[in-house]
PDB file of N, CA and C in Angstrom:
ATOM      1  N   UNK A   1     184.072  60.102 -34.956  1.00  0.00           N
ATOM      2  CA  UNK A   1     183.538  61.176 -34.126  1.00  0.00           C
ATOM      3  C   UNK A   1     184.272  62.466 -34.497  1.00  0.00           C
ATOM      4  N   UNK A   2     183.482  63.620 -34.509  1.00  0.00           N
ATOM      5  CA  UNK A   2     184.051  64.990 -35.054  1.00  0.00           C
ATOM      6  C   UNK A   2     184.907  65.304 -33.803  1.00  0.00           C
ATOM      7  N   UNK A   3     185.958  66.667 -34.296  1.00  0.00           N
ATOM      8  CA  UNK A   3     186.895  66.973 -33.284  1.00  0.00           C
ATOM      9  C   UNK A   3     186.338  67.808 -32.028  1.00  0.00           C
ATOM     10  N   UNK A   4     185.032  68.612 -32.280  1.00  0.00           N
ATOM     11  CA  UNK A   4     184.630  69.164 -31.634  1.00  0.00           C
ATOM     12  C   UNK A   4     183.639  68.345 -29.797  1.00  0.00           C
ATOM     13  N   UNK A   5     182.997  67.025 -30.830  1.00  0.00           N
ATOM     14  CA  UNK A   5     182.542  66.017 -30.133  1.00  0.00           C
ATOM     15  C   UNK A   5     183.384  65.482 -29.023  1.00  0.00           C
ATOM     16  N   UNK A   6     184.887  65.090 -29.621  1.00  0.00           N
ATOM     17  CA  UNK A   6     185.854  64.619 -28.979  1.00  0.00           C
ATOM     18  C   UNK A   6     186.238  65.381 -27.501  1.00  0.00           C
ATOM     19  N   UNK A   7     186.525  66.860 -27.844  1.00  0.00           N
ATOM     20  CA  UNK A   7     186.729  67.440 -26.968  1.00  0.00           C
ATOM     21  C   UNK A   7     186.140  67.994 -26.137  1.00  0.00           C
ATOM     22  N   UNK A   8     184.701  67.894 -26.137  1.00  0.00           N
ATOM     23  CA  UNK A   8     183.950  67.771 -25.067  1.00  0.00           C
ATOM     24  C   UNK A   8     183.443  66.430 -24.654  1.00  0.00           C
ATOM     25  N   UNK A   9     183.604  65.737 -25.075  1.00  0.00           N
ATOM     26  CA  UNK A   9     183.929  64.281 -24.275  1.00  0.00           C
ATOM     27  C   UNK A   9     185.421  63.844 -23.075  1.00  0.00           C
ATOM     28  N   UNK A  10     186.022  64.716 -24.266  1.00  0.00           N
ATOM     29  CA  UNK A  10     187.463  64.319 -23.230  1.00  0.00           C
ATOM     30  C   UNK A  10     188.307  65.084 -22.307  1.00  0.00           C
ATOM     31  N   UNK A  11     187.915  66.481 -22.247  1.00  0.00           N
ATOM     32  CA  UNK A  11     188.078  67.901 -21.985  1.00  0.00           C
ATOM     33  C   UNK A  11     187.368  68.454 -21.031  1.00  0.00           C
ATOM     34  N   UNK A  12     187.714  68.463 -19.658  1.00  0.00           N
ATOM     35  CA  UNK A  12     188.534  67.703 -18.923  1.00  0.00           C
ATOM     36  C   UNK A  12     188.527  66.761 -18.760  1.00  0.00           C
ATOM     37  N   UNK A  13     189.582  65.615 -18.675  1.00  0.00           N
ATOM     38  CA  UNK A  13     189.667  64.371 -18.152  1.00  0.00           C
ATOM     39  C   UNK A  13     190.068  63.714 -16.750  1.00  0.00           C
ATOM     40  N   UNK A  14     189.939  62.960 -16.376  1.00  0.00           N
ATOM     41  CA  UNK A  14     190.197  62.346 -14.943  1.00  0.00           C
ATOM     42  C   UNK A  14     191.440  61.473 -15.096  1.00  0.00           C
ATOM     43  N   UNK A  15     192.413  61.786 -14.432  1.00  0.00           N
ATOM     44  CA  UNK A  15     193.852  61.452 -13.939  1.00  0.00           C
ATOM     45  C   UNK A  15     193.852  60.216 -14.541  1.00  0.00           C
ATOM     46  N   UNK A  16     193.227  59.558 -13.984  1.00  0.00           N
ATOM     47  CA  UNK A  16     192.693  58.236 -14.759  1.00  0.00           C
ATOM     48  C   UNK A  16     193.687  58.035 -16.114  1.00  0.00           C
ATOM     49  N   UNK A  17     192.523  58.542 -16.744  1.00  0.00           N
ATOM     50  CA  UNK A  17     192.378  59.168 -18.326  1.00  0.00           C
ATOM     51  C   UNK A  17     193.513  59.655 -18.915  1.00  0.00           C
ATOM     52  N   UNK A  18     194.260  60.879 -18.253  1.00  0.00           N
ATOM     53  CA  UNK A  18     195.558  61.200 -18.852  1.00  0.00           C
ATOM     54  C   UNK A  18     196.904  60.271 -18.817  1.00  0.00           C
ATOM     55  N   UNK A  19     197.017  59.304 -17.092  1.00  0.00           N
ATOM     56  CA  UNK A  19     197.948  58.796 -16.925  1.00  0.00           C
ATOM     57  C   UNK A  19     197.950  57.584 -18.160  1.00  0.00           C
ATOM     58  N   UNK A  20     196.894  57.074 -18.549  1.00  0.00           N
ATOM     59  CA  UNK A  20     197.148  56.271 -19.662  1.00  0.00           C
ATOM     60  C   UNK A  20     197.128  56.670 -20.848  1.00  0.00           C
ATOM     61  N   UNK A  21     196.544  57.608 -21.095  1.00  0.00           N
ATOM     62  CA  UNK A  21     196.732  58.343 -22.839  1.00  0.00           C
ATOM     63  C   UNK A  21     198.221  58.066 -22.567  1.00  0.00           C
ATOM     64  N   UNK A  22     199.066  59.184 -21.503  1.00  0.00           N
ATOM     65  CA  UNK A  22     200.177  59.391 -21.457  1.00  0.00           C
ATOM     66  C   UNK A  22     201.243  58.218 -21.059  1.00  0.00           C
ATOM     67  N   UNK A  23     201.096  57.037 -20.660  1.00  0.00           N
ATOM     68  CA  UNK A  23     201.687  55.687 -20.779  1.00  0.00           C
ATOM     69  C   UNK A  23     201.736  55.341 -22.030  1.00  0.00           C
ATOM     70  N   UNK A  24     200.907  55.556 -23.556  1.00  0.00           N
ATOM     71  CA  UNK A  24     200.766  55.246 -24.200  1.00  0.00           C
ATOM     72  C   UNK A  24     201.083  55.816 -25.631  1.00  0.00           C
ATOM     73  N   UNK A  25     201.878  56.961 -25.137  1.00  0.00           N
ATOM     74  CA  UNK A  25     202.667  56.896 -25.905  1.00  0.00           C
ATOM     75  C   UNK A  25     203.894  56.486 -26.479  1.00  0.00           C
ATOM     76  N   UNK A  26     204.297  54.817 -25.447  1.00  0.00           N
ATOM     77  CA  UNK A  26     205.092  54.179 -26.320  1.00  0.00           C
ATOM     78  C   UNK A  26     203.831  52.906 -25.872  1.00  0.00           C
ATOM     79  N   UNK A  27     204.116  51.948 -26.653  1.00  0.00           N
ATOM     80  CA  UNK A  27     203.143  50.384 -27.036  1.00  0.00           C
ATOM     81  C   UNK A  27     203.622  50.164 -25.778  1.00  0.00           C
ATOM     82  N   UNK A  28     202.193  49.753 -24.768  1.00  0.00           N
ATOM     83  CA  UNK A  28     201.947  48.879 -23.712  1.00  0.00           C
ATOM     84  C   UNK A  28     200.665  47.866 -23.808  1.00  0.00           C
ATOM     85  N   UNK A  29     200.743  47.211 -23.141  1.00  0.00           N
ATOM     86  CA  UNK A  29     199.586  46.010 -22.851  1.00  0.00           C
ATOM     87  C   UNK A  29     198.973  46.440 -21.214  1.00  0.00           C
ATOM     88  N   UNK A  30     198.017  46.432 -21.153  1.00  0.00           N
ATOM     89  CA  UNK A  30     196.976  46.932 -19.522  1.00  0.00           C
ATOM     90  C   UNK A  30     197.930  46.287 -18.425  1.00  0.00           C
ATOM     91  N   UNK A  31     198.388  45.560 -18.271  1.00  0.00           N
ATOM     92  CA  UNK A  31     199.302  45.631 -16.801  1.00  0.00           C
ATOM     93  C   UNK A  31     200.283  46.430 -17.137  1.00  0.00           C
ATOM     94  N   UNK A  32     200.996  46.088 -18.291  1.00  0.00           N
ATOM     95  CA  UNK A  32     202.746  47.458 -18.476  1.00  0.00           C
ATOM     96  C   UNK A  32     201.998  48.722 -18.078  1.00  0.00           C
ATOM     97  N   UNK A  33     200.839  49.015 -18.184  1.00  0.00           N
ATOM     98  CA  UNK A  33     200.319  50.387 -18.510  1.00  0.00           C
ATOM     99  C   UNK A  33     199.812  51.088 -16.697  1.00  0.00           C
ATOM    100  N   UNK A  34     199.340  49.867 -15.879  1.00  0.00           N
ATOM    101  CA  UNK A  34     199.031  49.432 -14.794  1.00  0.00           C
ATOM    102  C   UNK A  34     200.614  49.741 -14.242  1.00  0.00           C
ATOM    103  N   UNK A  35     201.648  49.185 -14.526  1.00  0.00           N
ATOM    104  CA  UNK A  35     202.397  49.673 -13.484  1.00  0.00           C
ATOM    105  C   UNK A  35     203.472  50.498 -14.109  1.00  0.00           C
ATOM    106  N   UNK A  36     203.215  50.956 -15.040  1.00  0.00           N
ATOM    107  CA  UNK A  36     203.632  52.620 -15.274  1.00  0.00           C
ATOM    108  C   UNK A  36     203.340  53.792 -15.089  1.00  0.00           C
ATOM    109  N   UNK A  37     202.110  53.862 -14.782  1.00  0.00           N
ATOM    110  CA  UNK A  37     201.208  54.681 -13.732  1.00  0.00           C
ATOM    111  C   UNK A  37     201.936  54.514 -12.389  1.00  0.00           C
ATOM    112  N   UNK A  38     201.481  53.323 -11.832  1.00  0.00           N
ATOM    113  CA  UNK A  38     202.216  53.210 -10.587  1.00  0.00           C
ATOM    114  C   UNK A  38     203.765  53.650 -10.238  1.00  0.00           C
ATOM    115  N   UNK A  39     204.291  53.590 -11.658  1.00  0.00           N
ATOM    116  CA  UNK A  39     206.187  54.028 -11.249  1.00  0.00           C
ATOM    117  C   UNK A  39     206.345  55.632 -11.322  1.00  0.00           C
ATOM    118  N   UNK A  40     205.032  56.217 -12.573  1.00  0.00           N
ATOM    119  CA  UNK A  40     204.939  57.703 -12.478  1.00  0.00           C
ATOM    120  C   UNK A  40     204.471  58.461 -11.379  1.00  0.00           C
ATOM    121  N   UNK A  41     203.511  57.851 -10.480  1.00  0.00           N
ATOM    122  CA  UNK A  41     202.619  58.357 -10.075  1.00  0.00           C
ATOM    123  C   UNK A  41     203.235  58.166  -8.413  1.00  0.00           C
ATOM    124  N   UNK A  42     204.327  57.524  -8.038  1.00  0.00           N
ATOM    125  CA  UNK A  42     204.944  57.029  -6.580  1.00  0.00           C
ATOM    126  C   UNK A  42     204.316  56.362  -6.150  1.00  0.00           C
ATOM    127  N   UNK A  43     203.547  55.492  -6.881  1.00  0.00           N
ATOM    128  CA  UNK A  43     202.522  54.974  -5.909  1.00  0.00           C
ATOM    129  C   UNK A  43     201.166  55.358  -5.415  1.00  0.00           C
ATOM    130  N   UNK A  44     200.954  56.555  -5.929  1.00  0.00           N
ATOM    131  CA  UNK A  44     199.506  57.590  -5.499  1.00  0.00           C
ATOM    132  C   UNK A  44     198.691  56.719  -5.961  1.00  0.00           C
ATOM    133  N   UNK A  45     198.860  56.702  -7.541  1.00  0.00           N
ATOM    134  CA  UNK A  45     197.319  56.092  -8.164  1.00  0.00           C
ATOM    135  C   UNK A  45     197.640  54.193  -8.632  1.00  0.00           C
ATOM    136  N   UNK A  46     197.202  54.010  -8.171  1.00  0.00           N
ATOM    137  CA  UNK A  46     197.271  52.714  -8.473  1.00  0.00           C
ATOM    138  C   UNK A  46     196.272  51.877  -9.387  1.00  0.00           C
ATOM    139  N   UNK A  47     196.275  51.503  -9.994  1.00  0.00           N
ATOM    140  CA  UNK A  47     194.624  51.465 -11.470  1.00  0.00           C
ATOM    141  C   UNK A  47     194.554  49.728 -11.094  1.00  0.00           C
ATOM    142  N   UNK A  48     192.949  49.855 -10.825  1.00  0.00           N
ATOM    143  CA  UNK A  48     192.282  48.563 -11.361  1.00  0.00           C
ATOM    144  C   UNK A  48     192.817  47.777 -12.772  1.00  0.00           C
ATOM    145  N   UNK A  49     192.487  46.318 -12.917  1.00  0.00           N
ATOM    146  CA  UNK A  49     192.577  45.821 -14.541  1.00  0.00           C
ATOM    147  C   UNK A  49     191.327  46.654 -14.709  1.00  0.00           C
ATOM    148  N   UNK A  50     189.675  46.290 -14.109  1.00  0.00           N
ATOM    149  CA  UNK A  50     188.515  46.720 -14.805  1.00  0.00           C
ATOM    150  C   UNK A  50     189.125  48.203 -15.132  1.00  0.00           C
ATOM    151  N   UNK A  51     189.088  49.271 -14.107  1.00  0.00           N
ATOM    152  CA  UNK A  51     189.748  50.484 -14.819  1.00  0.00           C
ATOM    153  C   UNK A  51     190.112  50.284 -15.759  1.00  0.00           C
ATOM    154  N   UNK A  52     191.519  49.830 -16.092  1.00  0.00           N
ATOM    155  CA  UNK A  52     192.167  50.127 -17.424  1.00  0.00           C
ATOM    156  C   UNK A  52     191.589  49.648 -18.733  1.00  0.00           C
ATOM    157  N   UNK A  53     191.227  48.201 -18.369  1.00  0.00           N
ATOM    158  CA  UNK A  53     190.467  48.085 -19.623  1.00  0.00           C
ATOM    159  C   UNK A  53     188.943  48.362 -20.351  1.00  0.00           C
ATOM    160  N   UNK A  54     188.688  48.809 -18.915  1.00  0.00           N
ATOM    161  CA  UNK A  54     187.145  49.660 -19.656  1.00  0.00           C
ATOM    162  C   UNK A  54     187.670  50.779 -20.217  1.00  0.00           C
ATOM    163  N   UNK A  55     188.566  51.705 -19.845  1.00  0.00           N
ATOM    164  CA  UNK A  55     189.140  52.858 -20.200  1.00  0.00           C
ATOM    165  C   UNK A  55     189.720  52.494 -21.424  1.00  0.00           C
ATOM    166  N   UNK A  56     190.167  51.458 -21.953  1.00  0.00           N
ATOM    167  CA  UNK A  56     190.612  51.273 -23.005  1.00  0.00           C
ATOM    168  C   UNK A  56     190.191  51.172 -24.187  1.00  0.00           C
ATOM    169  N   UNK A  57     189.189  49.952 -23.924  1.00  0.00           N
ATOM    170  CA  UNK A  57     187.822  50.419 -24.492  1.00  0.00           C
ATOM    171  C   UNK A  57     187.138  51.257 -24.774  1.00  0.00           C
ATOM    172  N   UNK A  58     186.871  52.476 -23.825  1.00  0.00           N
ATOM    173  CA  UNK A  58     186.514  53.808 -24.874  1.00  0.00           C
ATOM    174  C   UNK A  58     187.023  54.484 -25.547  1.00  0.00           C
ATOM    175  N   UNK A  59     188.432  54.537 -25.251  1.00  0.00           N
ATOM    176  CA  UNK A  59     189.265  55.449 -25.952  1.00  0.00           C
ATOM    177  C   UNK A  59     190.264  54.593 -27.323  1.00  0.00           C
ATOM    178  N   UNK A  60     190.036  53.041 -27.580  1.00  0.00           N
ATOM    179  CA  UNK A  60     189.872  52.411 -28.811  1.00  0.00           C
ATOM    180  C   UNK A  60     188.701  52.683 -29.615  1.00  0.00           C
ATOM    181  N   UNK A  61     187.397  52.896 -28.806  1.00  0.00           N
ATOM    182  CA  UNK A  61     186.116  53.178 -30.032  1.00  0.00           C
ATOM    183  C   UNK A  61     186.272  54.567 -30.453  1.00  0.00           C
ATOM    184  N   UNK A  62     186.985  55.348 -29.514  1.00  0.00           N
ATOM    185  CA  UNK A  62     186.986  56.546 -29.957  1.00  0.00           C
ATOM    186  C   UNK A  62     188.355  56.998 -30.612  1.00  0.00           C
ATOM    187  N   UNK A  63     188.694  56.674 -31.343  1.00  0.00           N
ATOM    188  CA  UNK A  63     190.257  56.639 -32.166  1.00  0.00           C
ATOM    189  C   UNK A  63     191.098  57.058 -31.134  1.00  0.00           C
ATOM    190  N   UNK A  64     191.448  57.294 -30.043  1.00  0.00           N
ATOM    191  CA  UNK A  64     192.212  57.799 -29.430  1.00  0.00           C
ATOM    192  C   UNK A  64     193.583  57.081 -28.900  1.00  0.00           C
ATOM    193  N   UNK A  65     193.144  55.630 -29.334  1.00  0.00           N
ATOM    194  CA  UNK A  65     194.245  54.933 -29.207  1.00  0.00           C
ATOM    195  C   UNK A  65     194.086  53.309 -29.828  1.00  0.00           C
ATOM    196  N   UNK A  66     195.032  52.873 -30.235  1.00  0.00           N
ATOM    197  CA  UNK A  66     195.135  51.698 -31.487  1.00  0.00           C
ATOM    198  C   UNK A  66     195.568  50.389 -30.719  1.00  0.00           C
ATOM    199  N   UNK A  67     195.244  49.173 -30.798  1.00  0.00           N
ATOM    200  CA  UNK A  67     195.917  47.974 -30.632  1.00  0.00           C
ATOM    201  C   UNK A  67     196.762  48.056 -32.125  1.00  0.00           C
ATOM    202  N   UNK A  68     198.108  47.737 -31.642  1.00  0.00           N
ATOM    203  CA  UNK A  68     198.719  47.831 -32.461  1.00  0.00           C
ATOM    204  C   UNK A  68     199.494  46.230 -32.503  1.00  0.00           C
ATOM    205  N   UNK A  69     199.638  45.466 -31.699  1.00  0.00           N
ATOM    206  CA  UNK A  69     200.017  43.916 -31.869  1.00  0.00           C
ATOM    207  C   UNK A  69     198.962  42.961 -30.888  1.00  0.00           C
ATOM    208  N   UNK A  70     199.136  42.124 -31.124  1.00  0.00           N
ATOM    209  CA  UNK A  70     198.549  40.744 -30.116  1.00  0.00           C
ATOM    210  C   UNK A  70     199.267  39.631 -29.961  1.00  0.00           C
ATOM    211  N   UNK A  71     199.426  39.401 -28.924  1.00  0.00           N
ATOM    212  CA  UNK A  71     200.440  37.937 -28.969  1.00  0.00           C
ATOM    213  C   UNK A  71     200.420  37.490 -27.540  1.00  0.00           C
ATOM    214  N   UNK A  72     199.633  35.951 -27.762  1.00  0.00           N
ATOM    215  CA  UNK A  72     199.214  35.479 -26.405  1.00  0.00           C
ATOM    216  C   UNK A  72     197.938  36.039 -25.866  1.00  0.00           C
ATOM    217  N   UNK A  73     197.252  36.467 -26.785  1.00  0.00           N
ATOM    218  CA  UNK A  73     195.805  36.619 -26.082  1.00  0.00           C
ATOM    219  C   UNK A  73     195.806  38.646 -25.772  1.00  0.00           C
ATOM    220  N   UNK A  74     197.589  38.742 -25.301  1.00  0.00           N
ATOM    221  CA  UNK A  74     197.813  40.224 -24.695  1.00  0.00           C
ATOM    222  C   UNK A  74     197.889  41.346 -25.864  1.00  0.00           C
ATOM    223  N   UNK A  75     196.435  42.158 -25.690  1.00  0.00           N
ATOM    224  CA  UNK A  75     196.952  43.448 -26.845  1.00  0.00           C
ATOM    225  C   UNK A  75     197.804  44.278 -26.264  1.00  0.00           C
ATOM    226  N   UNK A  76     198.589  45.107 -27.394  1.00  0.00           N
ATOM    227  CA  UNK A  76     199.347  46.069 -27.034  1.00  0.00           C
ATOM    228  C   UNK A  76     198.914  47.256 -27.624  1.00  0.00           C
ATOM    229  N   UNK A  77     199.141  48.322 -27.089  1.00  0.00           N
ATOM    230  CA  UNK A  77     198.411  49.834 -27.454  1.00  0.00           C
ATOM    231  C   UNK A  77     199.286  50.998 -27.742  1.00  0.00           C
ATOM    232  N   UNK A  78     199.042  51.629 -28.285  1.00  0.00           N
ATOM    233  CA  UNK A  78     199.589  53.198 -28.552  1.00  0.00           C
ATOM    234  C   UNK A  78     198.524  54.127 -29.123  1.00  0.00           C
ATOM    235  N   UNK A  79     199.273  55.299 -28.393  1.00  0.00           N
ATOM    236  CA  UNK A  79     198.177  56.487 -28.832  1.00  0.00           C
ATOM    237  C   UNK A  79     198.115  56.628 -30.180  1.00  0.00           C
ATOM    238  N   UNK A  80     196.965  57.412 -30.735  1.00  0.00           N
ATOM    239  CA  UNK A  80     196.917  57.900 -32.220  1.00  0.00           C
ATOM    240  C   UNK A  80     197.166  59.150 -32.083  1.00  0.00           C
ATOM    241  N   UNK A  81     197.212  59.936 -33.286  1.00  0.00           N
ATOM    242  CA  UNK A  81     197.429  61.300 -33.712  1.00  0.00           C
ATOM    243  C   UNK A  81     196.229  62.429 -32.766  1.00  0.00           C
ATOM    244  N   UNK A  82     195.389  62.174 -32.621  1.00  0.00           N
ATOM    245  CA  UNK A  82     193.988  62.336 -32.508  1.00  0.00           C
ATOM    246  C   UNK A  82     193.861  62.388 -30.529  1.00  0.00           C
ATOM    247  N   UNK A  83     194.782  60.972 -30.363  1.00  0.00           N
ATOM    248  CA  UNK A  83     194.676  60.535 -28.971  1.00  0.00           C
ATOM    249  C   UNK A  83     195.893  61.689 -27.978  1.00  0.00           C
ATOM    250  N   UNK A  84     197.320  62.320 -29.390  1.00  0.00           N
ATOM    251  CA  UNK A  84     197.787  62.803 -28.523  1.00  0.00           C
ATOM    252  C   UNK A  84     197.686  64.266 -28.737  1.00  0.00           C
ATOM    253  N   UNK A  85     196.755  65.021 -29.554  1.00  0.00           N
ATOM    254  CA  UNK A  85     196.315  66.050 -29.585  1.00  0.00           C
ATOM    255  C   UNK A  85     195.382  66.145 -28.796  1.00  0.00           C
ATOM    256  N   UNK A  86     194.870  65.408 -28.098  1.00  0.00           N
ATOM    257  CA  UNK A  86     193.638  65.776 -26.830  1.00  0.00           C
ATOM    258  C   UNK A  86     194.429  65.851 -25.600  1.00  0.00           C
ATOM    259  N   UNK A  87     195.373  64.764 -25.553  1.00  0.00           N
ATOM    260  CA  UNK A  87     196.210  64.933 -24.213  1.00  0.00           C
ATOM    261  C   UNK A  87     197.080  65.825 -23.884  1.00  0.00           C
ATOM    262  N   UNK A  88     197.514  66.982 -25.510  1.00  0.00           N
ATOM    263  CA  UNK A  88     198.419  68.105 -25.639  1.00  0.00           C
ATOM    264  C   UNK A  88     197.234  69.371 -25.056  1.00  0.00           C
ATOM    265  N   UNK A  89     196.303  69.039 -25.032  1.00  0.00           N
ATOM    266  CA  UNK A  89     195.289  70.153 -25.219  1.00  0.00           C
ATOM    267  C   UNK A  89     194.714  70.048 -23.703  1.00  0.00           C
ATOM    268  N   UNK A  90     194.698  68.964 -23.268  1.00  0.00           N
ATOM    269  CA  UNK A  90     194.682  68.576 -21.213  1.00  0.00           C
ATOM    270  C   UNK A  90     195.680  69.282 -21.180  1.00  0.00           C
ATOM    271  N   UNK A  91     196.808  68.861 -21.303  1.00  0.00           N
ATOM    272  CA  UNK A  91     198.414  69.412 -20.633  1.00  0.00           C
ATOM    273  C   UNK A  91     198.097  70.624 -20.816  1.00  0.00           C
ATOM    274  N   UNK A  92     197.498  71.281 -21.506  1.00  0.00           N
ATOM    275  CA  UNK A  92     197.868  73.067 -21.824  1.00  0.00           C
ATOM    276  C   UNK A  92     196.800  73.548 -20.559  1.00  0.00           C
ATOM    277  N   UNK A  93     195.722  73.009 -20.410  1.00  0.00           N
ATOM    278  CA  UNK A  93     194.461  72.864 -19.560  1.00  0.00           C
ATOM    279  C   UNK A  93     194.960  72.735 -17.829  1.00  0.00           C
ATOM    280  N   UNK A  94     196.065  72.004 -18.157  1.00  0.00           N
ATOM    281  CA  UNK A  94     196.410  71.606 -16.357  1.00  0.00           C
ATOM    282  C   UNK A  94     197.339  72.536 -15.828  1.00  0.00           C
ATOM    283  N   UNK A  95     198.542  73.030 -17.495  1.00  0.00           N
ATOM    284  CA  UNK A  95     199.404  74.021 -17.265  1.00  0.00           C
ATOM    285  C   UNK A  95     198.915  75.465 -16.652  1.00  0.00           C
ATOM    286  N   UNK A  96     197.775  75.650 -17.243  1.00  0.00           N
ATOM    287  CA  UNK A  96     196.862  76.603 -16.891  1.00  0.00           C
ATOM    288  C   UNK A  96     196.532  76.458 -15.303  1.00  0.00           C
ATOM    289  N   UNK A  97     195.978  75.789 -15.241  1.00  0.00           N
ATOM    290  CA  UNK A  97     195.213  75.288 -13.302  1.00  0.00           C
ATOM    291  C   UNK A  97     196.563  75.630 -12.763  1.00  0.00           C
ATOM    292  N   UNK A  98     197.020  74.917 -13.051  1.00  0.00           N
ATOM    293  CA  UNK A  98     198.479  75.254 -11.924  1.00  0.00           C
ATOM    294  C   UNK A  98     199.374  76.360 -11.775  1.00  0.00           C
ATOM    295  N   UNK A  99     199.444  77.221 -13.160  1.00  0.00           N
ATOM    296  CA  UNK A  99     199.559  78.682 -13.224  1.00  0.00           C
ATOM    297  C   UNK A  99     198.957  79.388 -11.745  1.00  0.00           C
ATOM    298  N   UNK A 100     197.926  79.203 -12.189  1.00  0.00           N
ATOM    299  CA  UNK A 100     196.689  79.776 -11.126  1.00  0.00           C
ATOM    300  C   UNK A 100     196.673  79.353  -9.723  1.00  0.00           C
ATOM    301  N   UNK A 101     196.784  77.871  -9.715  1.00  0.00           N
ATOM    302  CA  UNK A 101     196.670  77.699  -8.417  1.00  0.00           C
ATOM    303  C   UNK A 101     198.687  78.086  -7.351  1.00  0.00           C
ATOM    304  N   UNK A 102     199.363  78.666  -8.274  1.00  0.00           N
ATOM    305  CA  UNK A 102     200.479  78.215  -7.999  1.00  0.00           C
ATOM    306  C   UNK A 102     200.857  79.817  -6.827  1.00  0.00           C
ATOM    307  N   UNK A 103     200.121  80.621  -7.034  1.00  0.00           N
ATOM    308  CA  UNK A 103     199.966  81.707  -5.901  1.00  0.00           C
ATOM    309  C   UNK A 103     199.432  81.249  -4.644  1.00  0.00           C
ATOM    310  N   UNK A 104     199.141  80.327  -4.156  1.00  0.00           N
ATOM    311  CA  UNK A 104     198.618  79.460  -3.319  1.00  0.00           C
ATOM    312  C   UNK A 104     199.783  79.047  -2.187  1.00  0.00           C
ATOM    313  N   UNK A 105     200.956  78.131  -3.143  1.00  0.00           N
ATOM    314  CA  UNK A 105     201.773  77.027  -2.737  1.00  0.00           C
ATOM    315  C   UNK A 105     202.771  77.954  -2.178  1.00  0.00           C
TER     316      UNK A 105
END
């Protein structure tokens, strides 16, 4: 998929979406990833398995992130090059929102 495609697919993303790009940048398997969210997040977001692994699933078809071992049935994942230039390009996106919304607080 072209870069332009990508980023309007992924641009903006749902919390969802970032908390695991961003788990994934070191190798996890869908529960490590499941409750690393949960240890980042205090407890706010708490992720389904279906969540994570449908989510995983798109963002493996869409290079954004690699099984990189298997053992015991359990894949393990990490972002690609691709996966963490979209999530650098959210972060700049959220840095922004919160700029803005930060006259508010």
């Amino acid at each position: 998929m072209n870069w332009e495609k990508l980023r309007r697919r992924y641009i903006p993303m749902s919390e969802t979406m970032f908390y695991i790009l961003f788990s994934l940048q070191e190798e996890r398997h869908g529960y490590a990833i499941m409750q690393h969210v949960k240890e980042l997040t205090g407890g706010r977001i708490i992720l389904g398995a279906g969540t994570v692994y449908s989510t995983i699933g798109k963002l493996e078809r869409d290079g954004l992130i690699k099984a990189v071992s298997e053992e015991n049935r359990r894949k393990t994942y990490l972002i690609t090059e691709a996966g963490n230039r979209i999530l650098r390009e959210e972060a700049a996106r959220i840095a922004e929102l919160y700029q803005h919304a930060e006259v508010l607080l």
